[in-house]
Protein backbone atom coordinates (compact mmCIF):
# COMPACT_ATOMS: atom_id res chain seq x y z
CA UNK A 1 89.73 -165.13 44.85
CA UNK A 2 87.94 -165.02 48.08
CA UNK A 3 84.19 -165.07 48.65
CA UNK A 4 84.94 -162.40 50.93
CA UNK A 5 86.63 -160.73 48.33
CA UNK A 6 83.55 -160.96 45.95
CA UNK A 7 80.96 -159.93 47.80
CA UNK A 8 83.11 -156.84 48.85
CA UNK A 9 84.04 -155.60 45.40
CA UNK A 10 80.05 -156.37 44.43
CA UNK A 11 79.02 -154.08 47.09
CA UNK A 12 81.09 -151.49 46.61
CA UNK A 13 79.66 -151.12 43.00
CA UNK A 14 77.40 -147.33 42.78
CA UNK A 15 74.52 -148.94 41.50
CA UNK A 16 74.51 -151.57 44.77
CA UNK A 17 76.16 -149.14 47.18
CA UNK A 18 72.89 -147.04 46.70
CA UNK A 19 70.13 -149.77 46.72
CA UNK A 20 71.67 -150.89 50.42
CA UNK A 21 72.07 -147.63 51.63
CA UNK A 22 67.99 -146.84 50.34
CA UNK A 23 67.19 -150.00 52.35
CA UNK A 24 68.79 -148.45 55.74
CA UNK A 25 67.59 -145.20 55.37
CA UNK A 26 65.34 -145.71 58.58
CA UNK A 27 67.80 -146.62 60.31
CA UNK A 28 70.03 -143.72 59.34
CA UNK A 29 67.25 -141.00 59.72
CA UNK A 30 66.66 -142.71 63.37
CA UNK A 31 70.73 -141.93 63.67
CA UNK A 32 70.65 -138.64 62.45
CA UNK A 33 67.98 -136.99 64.24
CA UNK A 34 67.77 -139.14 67.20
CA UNK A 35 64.96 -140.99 68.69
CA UNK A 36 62.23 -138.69 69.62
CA UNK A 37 62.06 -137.12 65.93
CA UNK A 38 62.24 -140.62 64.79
CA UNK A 39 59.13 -141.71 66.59
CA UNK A 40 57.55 -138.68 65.43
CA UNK A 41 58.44 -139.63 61.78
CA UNK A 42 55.26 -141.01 59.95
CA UNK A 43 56.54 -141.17 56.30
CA UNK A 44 59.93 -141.48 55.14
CA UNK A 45 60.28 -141.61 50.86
CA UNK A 46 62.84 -141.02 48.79
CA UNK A 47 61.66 -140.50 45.51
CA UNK A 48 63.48 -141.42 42.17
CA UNK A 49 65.02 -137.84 42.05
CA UNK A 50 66.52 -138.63 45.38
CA UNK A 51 64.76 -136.13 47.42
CA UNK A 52 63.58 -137.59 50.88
CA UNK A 53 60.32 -137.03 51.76
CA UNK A 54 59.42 -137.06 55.70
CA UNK A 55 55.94 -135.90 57.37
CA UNK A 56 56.11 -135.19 60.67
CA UNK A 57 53.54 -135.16 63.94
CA UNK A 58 55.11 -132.49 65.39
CA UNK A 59 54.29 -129.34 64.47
CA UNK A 60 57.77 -128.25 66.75
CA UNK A 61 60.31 -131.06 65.59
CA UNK A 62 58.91 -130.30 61.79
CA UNK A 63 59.84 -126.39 62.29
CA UNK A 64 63.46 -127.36 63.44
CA UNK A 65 64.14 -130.07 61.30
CA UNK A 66 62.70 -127.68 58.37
CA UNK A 67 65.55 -125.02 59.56
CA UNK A 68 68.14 -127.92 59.06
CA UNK A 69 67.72 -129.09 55.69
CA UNK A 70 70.90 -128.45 54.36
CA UNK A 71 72.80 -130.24 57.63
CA UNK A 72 70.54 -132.93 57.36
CA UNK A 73 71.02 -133.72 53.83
CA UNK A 74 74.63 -133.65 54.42
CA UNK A 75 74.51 -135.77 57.43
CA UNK A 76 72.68 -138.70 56.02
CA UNK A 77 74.75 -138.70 52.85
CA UNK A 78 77.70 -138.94 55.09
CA UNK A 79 76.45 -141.62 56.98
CA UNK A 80 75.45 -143.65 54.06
CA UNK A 81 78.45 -143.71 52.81
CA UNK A 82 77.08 -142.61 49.16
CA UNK A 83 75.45 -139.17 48.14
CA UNK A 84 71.54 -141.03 48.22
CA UNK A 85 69.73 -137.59 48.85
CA UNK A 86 70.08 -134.51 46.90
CA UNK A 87 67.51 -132.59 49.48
CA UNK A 88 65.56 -133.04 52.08
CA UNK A 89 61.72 -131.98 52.19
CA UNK A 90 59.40 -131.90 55.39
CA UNK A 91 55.87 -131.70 55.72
């Protein structure tokens, strides 16, 4: 069996799959919304009941991104790979 093989099958196990995609998160919310919310982003959590906590600056980005929720649950779980956030809540 190949290294390759190995580290493949490892990450593909749930329990791993989730940790990695946890560790990108920034990178995906960055992806999802785009840069300008992302800069605007001053806390990003995901708590242990996998809802994803952001605060926001901007009283105008937090309004729309509060009216897309649902899409951006969806979007980052897609993304990921691995269904990491059961909601989304912004402050």
């Amino acid at each position: 069996m190949l290294v390759g093989d190995l580290l493949e099958e490892f990450f593909k196990r749930p329990y791993v799959a989730a940790k990695v995609a946890e560790g990108k998160l920034p990178d995906t919310w960055r992806a999802v919304v785009g840069e300008r919310a992302a800069a605007e982003t001053t806390e990003l959590r995901l708590d242990s009941r996998h809802i994803l906590h952001v605060r926001m600056r901007s009283s105008v980005l937090r309004s729309e991104l509060f009216l897309q929720r649902d899409a951006l649950c969806e979007a980052i779980n897609r993304r990921a790979g691995i269904r990491i956030v059961q909601a989304v809540e912004i402050r």
